[in-house]
C-alpha atoms as a PDB file:
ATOM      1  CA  UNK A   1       0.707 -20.155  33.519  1.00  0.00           C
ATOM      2  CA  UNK A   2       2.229 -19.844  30.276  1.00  0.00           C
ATOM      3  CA  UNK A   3      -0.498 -19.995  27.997  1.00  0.00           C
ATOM      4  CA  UNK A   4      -2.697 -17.710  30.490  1.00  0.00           C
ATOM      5  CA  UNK A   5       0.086 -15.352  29.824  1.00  0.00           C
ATOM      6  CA  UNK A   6       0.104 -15.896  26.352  1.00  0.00           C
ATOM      7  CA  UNK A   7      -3.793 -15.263  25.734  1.00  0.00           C
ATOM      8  CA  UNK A   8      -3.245 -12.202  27.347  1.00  0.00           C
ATOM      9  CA  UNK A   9      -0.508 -10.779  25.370  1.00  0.00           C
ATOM     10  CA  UNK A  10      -2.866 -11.990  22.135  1.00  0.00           C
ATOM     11  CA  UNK A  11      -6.139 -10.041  24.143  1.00  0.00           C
ATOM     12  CA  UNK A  12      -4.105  -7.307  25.144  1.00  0.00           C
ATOM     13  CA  UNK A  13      -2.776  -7.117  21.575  1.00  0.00           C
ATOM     14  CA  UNK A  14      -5.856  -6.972  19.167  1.00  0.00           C
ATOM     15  CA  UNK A  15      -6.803  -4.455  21.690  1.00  0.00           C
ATOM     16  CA  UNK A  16      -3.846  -2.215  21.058  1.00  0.00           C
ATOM     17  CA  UNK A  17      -4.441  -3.159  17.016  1.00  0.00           C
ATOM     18  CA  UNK A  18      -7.858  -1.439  17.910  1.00  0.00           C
ATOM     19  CA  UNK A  19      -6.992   1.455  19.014  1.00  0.00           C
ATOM     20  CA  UNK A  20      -4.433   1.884  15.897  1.00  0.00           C
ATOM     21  CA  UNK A  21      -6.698   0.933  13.634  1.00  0.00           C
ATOM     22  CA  UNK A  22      -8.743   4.302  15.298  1.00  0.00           C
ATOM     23  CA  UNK A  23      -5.533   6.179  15.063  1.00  0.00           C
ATOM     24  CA  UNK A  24      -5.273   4.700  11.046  1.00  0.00           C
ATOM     25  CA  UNK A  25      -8.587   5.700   9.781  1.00  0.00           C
ATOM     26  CA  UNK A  26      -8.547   9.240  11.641  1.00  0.00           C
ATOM     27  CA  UNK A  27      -5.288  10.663  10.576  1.00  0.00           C
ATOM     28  CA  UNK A  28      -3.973   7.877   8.125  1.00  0.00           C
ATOM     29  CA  UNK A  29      -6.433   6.896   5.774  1.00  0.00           C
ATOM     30  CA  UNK A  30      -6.824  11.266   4.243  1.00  0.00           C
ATOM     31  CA  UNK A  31      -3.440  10.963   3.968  1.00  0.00           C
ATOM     32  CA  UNK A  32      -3.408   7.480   1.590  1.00  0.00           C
ATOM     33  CA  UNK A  33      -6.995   8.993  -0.629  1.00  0.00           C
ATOM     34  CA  UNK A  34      -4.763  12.396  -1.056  1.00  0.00           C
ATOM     35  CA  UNK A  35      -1.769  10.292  -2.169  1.00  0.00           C
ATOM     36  CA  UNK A  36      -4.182   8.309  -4.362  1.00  0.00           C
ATOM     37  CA  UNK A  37      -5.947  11.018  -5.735  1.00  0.00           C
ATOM     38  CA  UNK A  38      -2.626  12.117  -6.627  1.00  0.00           C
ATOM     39  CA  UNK A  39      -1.317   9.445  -9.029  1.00  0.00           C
ATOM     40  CA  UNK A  40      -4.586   9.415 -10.815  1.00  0.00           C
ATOM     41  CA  UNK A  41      -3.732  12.946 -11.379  1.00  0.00           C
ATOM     42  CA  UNK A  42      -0.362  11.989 -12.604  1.00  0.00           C
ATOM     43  CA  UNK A  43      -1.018   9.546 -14.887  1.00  0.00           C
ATOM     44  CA  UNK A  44      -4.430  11.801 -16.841  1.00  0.00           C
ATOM     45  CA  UNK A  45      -1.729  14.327 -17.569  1.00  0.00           C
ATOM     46  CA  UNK A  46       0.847  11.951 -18.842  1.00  0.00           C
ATOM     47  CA  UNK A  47      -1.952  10.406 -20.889  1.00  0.00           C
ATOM     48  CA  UNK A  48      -2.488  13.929 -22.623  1.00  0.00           C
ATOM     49  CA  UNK A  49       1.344  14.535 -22.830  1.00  0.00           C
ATOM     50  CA  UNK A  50       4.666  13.038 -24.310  1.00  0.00           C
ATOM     51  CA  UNK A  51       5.394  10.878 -21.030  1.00  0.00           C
ATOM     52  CA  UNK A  52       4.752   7.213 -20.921  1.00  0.00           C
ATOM     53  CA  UNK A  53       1.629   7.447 -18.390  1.00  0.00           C
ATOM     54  CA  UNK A  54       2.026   5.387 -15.062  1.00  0.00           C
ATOM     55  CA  UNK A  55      -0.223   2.524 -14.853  1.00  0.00           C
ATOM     56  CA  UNK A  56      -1.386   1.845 -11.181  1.00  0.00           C
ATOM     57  CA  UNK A  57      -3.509  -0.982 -12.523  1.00  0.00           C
ATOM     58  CA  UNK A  58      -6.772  -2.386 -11.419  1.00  0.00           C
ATOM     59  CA  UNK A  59      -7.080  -2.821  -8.291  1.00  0.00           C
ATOM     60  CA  UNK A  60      -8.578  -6.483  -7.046  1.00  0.00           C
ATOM     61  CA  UNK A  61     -10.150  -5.069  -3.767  1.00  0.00           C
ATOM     62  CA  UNK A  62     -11.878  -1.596  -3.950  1.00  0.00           C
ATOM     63  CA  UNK A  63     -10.578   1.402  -2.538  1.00  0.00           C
ATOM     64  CA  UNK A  64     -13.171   0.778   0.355  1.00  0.00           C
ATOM     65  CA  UNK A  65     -12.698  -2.505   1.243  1.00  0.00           C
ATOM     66  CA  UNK A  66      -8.591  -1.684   1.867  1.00  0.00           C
ATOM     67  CA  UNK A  67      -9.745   1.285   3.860  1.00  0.00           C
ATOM     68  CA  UNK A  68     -12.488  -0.594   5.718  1.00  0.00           C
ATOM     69  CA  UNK A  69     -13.117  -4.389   6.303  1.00  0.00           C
ATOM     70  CA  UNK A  70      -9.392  -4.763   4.926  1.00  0.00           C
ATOM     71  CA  UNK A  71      -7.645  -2.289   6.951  1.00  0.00           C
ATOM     72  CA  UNK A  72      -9.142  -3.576  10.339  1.00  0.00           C
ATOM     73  CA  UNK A  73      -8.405  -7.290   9.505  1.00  0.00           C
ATOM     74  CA  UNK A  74      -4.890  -6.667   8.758  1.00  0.00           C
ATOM     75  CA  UNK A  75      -4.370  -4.859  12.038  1.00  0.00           C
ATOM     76  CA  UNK A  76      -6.455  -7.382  14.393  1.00  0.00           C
ATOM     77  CA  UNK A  77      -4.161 -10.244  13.008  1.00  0.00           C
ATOM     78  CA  UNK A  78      -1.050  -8.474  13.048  1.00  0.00           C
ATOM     79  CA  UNK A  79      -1.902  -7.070  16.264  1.00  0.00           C
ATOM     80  CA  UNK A  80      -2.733 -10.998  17.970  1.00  0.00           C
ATOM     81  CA  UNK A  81       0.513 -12.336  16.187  1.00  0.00           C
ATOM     82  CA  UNK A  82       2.701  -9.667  18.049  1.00  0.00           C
ATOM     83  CA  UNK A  83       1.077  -9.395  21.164  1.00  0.00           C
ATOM     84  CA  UNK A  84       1.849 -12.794  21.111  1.00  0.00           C
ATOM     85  CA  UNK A  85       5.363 -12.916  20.408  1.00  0.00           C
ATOM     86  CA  UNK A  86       5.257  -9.748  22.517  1.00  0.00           C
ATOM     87  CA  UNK A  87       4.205 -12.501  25.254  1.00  0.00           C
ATOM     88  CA  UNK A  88       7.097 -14.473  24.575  1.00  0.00           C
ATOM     89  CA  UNK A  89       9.796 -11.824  24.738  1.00  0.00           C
ATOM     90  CA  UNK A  90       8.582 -10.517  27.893  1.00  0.00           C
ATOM     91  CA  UNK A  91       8.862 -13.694  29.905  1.00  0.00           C
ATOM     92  CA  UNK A  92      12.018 -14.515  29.168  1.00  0.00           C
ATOM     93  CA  UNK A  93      12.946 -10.598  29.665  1.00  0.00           C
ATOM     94  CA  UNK A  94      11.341 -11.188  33.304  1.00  0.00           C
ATOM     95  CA  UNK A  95      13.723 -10.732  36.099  1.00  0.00           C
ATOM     96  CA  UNK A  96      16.448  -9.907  33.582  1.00  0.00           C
ATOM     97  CA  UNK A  97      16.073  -6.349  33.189  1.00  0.00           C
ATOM     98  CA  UNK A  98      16.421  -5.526  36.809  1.00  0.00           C
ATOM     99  CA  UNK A  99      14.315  -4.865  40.078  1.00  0.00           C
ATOM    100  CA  UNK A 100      11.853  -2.814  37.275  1.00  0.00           C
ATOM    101  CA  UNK A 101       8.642  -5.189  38.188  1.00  0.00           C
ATOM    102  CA  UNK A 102       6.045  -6.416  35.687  1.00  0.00           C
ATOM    103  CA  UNK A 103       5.251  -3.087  34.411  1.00  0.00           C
ATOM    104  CA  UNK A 104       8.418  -1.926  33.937  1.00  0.00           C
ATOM    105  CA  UNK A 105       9.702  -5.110  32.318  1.00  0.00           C
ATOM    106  CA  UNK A 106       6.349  -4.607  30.283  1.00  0.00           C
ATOM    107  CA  UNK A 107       7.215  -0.772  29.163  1.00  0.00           C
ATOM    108  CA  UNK A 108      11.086  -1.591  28.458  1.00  0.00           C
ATOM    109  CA  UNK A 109       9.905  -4.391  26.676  1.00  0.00           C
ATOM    110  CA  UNK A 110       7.803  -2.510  24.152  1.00  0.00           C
ATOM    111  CA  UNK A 111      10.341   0.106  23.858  1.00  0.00           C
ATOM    112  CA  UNK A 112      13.029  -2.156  22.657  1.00  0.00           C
ATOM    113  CA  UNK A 113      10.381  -3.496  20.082  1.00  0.00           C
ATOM    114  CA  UNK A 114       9.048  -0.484  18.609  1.00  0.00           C
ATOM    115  CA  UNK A 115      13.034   0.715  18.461  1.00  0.00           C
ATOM    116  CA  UNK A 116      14.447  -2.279  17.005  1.00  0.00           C
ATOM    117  CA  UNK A 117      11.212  -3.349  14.989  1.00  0.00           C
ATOM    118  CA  UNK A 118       9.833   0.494  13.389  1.00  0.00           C
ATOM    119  CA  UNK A 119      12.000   2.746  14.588  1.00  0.00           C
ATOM    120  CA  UNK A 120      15.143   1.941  13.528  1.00  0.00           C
ATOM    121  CA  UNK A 121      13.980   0.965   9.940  1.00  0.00           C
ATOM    122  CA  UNK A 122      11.960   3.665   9.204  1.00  0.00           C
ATOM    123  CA  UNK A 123      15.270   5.547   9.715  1.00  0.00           C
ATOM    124  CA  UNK A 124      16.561   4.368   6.549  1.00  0.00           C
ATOM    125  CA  UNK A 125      13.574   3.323   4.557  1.00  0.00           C
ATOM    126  CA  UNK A 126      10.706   5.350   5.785  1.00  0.00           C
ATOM    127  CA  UNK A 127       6.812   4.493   4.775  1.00  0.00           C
ATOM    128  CA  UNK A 128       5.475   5.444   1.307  1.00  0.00           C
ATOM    129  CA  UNK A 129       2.351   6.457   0.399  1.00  0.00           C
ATOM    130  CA  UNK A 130       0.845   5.166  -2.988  1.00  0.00           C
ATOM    131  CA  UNK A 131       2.681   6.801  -6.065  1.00  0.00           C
ATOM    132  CA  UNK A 132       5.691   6.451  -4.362  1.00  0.00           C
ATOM    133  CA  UNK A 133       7.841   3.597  -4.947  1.00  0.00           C
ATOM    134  CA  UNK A 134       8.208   1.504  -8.466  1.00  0.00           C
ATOM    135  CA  UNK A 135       6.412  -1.705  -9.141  1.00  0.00           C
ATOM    136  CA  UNK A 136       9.641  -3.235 -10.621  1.00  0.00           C
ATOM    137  CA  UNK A 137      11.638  -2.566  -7.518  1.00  0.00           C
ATOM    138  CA  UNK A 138       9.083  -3.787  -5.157  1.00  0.00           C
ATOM    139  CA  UNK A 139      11.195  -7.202  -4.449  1.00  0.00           C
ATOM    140  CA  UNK A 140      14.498  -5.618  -3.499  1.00  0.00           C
ATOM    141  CA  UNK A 141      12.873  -3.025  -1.658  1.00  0.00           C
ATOM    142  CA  UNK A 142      11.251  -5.685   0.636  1.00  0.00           C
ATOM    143  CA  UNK A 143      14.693  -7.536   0.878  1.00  0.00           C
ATOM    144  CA  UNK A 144      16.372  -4.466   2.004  1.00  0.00           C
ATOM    145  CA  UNK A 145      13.871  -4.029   4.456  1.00  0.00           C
ATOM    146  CA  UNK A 146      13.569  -7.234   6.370  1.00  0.00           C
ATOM    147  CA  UNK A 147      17.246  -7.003   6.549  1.00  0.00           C
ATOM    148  CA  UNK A 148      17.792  -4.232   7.894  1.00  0.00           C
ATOM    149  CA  UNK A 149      14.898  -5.401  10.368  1.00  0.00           C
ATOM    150  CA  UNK A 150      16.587  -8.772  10.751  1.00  0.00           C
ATOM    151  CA  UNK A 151      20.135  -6.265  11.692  1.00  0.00           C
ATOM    152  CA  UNK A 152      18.201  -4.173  13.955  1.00  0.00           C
ATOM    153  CA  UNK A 153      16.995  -6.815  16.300  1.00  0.00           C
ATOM    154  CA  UNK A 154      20.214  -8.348  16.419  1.00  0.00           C
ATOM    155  CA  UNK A 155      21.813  -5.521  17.097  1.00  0.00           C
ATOM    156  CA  UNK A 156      19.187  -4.624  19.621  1.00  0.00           C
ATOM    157  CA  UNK A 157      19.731  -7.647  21.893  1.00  0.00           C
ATOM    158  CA  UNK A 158      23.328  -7.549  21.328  1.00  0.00           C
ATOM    159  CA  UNK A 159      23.235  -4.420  22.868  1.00  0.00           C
ATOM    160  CA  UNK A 160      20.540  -5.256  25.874  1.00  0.00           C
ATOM    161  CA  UNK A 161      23.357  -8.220  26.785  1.00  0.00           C
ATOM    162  CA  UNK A 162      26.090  -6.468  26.495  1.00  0.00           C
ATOM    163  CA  UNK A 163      25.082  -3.861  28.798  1.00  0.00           C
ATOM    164  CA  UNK A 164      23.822  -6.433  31.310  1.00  0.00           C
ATOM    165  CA  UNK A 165      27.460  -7.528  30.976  1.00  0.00           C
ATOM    166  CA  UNK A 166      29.263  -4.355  32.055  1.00  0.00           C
ATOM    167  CA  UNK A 167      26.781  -3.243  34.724  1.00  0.00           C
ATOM    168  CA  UNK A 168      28.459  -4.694  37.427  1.00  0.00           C
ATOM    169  CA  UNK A 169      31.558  -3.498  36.663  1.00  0.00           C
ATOM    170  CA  UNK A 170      30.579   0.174  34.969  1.00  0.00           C
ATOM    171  CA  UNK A 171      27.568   1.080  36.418  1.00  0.00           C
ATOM    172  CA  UNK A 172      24.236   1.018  35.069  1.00  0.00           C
ATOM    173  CA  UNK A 173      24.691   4.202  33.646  1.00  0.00           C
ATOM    174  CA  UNK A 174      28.043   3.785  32.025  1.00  0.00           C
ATOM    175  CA  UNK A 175      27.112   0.289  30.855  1.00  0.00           C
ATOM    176  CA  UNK A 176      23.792   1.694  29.584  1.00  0.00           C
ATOM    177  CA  UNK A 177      25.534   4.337  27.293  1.00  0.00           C
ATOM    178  CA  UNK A 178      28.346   1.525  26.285  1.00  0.00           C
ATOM    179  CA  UNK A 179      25.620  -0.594  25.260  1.00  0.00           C
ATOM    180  CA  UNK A 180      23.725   2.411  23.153  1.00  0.00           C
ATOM    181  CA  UNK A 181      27.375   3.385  21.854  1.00  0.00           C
ATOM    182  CA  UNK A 182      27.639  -0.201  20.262  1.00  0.00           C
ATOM    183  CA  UNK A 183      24.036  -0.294  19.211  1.00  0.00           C
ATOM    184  CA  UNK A 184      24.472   3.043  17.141  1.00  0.00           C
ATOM    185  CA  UNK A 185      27.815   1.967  15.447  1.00  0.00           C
ATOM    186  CA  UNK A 186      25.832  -1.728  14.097  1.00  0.00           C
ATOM    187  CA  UNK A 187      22.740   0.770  12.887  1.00  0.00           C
ATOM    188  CA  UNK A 188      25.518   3.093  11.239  1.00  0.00           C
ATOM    189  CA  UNK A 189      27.511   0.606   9.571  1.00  0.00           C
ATOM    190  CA  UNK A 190      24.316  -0.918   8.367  1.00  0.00           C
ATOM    191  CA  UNK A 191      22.692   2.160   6.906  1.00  0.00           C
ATOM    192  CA  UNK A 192      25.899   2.582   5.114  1.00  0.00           C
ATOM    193  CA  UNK A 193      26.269  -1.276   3.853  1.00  0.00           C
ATOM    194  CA  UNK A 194      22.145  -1.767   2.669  1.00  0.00           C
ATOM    195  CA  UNK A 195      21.692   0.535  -0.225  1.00  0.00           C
ATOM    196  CA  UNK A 196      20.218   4.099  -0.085  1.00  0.00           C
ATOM    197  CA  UNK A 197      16.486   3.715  -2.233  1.00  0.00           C
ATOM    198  CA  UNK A 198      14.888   6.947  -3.575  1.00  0.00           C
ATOM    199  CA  UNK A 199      11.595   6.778  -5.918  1.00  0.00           C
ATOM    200  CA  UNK A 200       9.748   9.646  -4.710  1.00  0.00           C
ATOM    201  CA  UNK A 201       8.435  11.599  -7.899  1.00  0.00           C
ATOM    202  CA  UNK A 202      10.021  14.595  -8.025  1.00  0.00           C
ATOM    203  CA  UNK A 203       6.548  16.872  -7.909  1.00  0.00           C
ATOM    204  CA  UNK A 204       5.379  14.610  -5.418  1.00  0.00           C
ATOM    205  CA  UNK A 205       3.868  17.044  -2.505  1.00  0.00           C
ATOM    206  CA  UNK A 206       6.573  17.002   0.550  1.00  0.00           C
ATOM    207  CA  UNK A 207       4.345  17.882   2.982  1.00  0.00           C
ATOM    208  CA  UNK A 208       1.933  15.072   2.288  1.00  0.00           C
ATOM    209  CA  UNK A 209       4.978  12.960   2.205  1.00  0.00           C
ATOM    210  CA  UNK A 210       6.063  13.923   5.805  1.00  0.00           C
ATOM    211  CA  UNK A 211       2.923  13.567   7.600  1.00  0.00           C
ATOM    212  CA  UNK A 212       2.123  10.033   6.087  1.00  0.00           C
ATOM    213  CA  UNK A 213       5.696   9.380   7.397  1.00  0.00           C
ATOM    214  CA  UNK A 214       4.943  10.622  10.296  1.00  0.00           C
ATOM    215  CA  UNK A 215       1.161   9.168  10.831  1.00  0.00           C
ATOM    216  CA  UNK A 216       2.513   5.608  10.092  1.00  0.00           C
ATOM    217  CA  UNK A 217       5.140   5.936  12.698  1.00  0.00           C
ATOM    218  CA  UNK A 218       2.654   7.319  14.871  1.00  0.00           C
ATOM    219  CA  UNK A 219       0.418   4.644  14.340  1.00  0.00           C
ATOM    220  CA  UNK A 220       3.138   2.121  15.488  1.00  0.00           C
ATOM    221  CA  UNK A 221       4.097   4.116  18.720  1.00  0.00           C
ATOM    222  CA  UNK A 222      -0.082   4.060  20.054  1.00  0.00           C
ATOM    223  CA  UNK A 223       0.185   0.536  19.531  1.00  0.00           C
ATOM    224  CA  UNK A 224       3.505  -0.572  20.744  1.00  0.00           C
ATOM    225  CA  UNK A 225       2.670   1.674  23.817  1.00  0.00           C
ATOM    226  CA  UNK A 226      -0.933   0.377  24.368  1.00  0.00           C
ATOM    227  CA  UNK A 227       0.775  -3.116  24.308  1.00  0.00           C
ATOM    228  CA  UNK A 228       3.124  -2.376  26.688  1.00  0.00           C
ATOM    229  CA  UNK A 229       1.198  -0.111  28.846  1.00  0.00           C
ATOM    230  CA  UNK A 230      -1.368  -2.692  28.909  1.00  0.00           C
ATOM    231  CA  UNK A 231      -0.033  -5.561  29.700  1.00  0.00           C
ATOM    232  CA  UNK A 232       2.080  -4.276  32.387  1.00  0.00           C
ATOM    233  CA  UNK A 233      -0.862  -3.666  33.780  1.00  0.00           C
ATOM    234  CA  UNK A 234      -2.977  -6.534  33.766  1.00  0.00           C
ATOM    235  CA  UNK A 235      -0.079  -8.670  34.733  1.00  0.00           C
ATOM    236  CA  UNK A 236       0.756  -6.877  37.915  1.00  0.00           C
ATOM    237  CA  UNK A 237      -2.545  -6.971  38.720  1.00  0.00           C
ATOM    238  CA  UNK A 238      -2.768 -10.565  38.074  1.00  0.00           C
ATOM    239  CA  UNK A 239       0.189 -11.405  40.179  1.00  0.00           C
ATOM    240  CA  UNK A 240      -0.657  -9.627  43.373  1.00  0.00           C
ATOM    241  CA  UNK A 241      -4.048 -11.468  43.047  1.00  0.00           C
ATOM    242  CA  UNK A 242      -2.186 -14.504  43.293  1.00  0.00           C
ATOM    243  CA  UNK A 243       0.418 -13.565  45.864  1.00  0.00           C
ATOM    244  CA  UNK A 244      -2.819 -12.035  48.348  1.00  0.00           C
ATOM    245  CA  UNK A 245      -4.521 -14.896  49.914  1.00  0.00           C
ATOM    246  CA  UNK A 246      -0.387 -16.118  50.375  1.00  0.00           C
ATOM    247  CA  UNK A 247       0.282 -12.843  52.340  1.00  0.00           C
ATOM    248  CA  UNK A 248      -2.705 -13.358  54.973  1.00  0.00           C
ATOM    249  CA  UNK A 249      -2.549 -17.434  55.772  1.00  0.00           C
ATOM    250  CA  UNK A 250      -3.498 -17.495  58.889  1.00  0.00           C
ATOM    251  CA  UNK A 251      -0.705 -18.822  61.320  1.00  0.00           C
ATOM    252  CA  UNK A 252      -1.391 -22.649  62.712  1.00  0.00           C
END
């Protein structure tokens, strides 16, 4: 039953990579080749000035290959990998969340993920296009990150528990907004413990800036939702194929 399960949240996940890897190359991949395009022209004219010039170096894989072959790899193997742990998550969420059913448990599920996981983070260190961001930096950057990712989930489930926990006595309601009250002051205290990290040139376009921003997190919501959406789905649909021949044994 399990790994039935499991193979479906993998299945069900490459398919949601699939349809973000659509979402990437339509409205995300412009976005990157104007950002590129970009720090090539930054670093001619700091070749013909006084500035030191910025050296994005050569790259190992061609511009093509990331945007291509590269691009749709990365996403199919991320994509397996979470619908996988997605999987996991879910069944021990089952029957926890409330009277919500398969699809429901499905859709909070995903929810909670794509808060806790993108959301949340992006909040205090948002994506970056290329020529954003310095080399030298690139290692505390990616420690800040995964902590604050690491605080987020905590804080996440913390929050999931503790509002299972006063339900009874609150209401789901109450308990509900107790439980996002408590979530918001970890985030807060968190944004102001991890250090604030600004390297966006100062000419650097803000509009480009923004919609990257907002493509990336875009990207994440079509697949998180797909995911959940999904496998809500199939899994309702798989359990009242098992529960029919059940409902209409014929009486001895």
């Amino acid at each position: 039953m399990m790994g039935n399960l499991l193979l479906r949240g993998m299945m069900v996940g490459v398919l949601a990579g699939l349809l973000a890897f659509a979402f990437a190359k339509t409205f995300g991949e412009p976005l990157v080749d104007r950002a590129i395009a970009f720090e090539e022209q930054m670093s001619a004219a700091a070749a013909h000035g006084h500035a030191q010039p910025h050296e994005p170096g050569e790259a190992v894989v061609s511009r093509s290959v990331q945007a291509g072959v590269g691009l749709f790899t990365g996403l199919v193997v991320y994509s397996a990998a979470f619908g996988g742990l997605f999987t996991l998550v879910y069944a021990f969420a089952y029957g926890r969340l409330g009277d919500v059913g398969p699809r429901g448990t499905a859709a909070l599920v995903a929810l909670a993920c794509f808060v806790a996981l993108i959301a949340i983070p992006a909040l205090k260190y948002p994506a970056n296009p290329p020529a954003v961001g310095e080399a030298e930096t690139i290692g505390f950057r990616t420690v800040c990150f995964f902590t604050l990712i690491c605080v987020s989930v905590a804080a996440t489930a913390a929050a999931v528990v503790l509002t299972r926990i006063l339900a009874p006595k609150l209401g789901v309601w109450s308990a509900t907004l107790a439980g996002g009250a408590a979530l918001a002051v970890a985030i807060g205290t968190a944004f102001l413990v991890l250090p604030t990290i600004n390297e966006v040139p100062e000419n650097f376009p803000a509009t480009l800036l923004w919609q990257f921003r907002v493509s990336s997190l875009a990207m994440q919501a079509v697949f998180w939702a797909t995911l959940g959406l999904a496998f809500g789905a199939l899994t309702e649909r798989s359990l009242r194929r098992r529960l029919r021949p059940a409902a209409f044994t014929p009486a001895a």
